[in-house]
Protein backbone atom coordinates (compact mmCIF):
# COMPACT_ATOMS: atom_id res chain seq x y z
CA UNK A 1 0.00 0.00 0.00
CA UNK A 2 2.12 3.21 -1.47
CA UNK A 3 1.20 6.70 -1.27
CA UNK A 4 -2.50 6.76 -0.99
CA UNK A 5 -4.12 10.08 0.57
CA UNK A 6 -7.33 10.50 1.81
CA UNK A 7 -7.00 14.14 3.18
CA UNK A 8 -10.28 14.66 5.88
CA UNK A 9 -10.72 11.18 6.44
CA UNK A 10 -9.65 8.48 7.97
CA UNK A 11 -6.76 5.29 6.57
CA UNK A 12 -4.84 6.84 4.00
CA UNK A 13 -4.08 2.81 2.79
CA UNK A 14 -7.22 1.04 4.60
CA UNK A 15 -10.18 1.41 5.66
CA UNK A 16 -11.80 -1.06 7.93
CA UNK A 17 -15.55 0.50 8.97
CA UNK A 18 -17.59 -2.89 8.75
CA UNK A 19 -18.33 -5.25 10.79
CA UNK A 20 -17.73 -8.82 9.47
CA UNK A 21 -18.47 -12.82 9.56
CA UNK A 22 -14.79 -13.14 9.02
CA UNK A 23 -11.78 -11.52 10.49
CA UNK A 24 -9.98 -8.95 8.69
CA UNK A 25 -6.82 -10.16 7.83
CA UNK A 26 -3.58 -8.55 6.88
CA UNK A 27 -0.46 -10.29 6.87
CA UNK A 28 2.76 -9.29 5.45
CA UNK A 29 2.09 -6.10 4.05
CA UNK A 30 3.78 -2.95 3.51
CA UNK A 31 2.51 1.19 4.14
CA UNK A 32 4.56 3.42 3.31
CA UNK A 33 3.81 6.87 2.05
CA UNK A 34 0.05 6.71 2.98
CA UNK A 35 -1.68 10.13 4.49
CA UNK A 36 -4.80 10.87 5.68
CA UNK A 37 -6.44 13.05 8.61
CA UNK A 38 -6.49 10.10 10.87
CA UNK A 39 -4.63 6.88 10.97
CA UNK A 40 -2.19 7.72 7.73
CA UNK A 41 -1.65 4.08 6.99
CA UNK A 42 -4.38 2.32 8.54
CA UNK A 43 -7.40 3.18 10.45
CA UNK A 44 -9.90 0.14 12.27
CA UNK A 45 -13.51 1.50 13.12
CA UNK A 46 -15.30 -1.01 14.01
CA UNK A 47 -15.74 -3.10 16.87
CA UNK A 48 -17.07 -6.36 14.54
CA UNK A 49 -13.74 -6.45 12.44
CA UNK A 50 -11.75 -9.38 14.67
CA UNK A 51 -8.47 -8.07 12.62
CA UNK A 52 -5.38 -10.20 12.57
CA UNK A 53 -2.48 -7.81 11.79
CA UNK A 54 0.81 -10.09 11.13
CA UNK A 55 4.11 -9.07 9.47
CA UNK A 56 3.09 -5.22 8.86
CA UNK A 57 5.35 -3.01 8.05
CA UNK A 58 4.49 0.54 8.59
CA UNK A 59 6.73 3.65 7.85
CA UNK A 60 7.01 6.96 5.98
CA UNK A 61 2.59 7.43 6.70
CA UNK A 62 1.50 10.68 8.21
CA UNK A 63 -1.48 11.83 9.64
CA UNK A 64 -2.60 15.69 10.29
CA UNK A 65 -4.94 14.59 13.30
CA UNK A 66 -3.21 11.75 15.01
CA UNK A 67 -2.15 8.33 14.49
CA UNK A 68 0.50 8.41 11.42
CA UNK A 69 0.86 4.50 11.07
CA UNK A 70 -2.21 3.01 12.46
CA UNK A 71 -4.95 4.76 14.13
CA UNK A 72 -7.76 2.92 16.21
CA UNK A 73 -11.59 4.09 17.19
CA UNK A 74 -13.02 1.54 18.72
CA UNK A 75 -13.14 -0.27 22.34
CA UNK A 76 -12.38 -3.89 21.13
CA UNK A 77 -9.05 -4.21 21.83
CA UNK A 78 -6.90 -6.66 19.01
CA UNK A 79 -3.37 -7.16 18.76
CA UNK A 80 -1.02 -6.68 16.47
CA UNK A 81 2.45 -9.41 16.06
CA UNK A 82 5.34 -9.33 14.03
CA UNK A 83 5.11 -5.76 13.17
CA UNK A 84 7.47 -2.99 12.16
CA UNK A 85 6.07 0.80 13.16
CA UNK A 86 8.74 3.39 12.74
CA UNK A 87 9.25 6.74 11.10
CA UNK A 88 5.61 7.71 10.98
CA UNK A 89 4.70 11.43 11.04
CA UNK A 90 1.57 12.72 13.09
CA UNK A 91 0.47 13.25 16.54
CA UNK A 92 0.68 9.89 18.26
CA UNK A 93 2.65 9.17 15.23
CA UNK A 94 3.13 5.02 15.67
CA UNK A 95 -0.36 4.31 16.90
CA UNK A 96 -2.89 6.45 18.02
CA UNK A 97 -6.31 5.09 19.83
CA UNK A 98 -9.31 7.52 20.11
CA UNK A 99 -9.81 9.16 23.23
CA UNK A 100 -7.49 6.83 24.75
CA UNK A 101 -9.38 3.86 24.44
CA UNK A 102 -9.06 0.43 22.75
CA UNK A 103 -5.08 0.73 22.67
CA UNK A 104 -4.23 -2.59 20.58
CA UNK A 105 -1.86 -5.31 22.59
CA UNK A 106 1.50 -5.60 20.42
CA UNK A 107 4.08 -8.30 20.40
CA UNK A 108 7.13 -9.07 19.20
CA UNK A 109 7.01 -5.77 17.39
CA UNK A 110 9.95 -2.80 16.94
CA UNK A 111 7.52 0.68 17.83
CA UNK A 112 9.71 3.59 17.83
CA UNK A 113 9.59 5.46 20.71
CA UNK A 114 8.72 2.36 22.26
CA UNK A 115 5.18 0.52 23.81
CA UNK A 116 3.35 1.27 27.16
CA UNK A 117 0.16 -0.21 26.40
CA UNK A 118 0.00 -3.79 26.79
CA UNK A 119 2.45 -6.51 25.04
CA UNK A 120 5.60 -8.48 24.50
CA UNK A 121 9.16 -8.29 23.30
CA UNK A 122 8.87 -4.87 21.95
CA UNK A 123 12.06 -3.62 20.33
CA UNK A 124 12.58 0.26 19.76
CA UNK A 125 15.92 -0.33 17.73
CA UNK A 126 16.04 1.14 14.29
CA UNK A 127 14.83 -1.72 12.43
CA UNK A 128 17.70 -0.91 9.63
CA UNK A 129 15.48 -0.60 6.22
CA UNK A 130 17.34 -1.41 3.47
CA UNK A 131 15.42 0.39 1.03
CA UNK A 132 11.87 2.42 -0.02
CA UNK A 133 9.90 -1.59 -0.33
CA UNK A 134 11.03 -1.29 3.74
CA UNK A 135 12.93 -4.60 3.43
CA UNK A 136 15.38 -4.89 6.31
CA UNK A 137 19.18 -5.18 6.08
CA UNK A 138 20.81 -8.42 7.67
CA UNK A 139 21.67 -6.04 10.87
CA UNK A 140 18.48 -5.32 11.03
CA UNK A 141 17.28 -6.67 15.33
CA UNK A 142 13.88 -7.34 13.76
CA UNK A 143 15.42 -10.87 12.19
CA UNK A 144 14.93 -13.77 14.56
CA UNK A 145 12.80 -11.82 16.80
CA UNK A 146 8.88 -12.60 15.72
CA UNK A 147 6.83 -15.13 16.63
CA UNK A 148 5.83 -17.93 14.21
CA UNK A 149 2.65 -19.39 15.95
CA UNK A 150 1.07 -15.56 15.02
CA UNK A 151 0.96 -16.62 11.51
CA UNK A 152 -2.75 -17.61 10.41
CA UNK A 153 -3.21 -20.84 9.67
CA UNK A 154 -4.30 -20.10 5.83
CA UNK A 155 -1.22 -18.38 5.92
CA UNK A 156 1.36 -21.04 7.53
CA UNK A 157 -0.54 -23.63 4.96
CA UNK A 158 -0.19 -21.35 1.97
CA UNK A 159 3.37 -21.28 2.52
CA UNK A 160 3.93 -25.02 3.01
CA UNK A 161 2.10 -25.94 0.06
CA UNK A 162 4.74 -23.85 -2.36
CA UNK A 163 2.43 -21.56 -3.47
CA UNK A 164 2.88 -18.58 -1.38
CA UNK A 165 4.13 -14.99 -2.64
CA UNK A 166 6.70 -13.23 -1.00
CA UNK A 167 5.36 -9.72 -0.97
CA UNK A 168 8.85 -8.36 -1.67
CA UNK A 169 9.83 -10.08 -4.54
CA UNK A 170 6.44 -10.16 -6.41
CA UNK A 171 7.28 -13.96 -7.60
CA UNK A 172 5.94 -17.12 -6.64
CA UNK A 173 8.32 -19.21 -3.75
CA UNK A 174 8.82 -22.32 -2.03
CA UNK A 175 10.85 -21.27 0.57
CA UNK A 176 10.14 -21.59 3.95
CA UNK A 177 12.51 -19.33 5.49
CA UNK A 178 14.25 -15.68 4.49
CA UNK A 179 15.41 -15.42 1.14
CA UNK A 180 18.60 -13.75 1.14
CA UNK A 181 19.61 -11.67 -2.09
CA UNK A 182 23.11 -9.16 -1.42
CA UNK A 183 23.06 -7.81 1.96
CA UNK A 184 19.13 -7.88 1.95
CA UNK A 185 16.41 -10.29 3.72
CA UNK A 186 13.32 -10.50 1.07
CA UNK A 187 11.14 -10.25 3.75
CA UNK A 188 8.40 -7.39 4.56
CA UNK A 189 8.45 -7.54 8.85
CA UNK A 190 9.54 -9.29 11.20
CA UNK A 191 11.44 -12.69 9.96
CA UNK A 192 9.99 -15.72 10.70
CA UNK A 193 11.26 -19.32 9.57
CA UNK A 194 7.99 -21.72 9.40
């Protein structure tokens, strides 16, 4: 998700406003260069979504109101795993919840400026971004540092079958681990061998 705008509104990238049978579900993705008046990259507004959030990375989205990378308005709180938020613009600029309530639970997650509202293994080293895709370098302290059993199941099965697409390279692949090309790891987030 790459430079969308939605200037007066809320999630630059995505919108979630509707209450569904199904969780939401986004796993390894990338926003970057998303703005919008609230929640620059992503914005949740509903309590009915269930959203799994897995292997985002989030970085370079701003927001004029608050919540540059992700920004929250309801009381359901959901969690967020594997998940890079750093370099976002805006007040509240990582994550921003709506009058203070519904903060999300994150783990095993590099926030900048760090995490005070509810998780695990939170990192607030620079996660080392090789380039504008936000792939990380192999210095990067988000390698070796997620946590597998996050992954959905559709997703962990997906892989294992050989038909999974790493969202970095935009080509089908087989493996199940990083895929190492120069001094770069080809994946979006956190890396996780399954």
């Amino acid at each position: 998700f790459v430079n969308n705008q939605a200037p007066g509104f809320e999630g630059g990238a995505f919108y979630g406003s509707t209450a569904s049978a199904q969780p939401l579900t986004l796993v390894n993705c990338v926003f970057t260069g998303n703005s919008a008046w609230r929640g620059g990259g992503i914005a949740l507004t509903s309590a009915g979504l269930q959203p799994v959030l897995v292997n985002l990375s989030l970085s370079g989205n701003s927001a004029a109101g608050e919540g540059g990378g992700i920004y929250v308005n309801t009381s359901v709180q959901y969690t967020i795993h594997n998940s890079i938020l750093w370099g976002n613009t805006g007040p509240n600029p990582q994550i921003s919840a709506y009058g203070g309530v519904g903060w999300p639970i994150v783990n095993y997650s590099i926030v900048q400026g760090g995490w005070t509202h509810g998780g695990t293994q939170i990192l607030t080293s620079d996660p080392s971004f090789a380039d504008a895709e936000l792939r990380i370098n192999l210095d990067s302290p988000a390698i070796d540092s997620g946590d597998s059993t996050a992954l959905p199941e559709q997703v962990k099965n997906t892989r294992a079958s050989g038909i999974g697409v790493s969202p970095t390279s935009r080509s089908a692949s087989s493996s199940a681990g990083p895929v190492v090309k120069g001094s770069k790891v080809e994946y979006v987030s956190m890396v996780v061998i399954w």
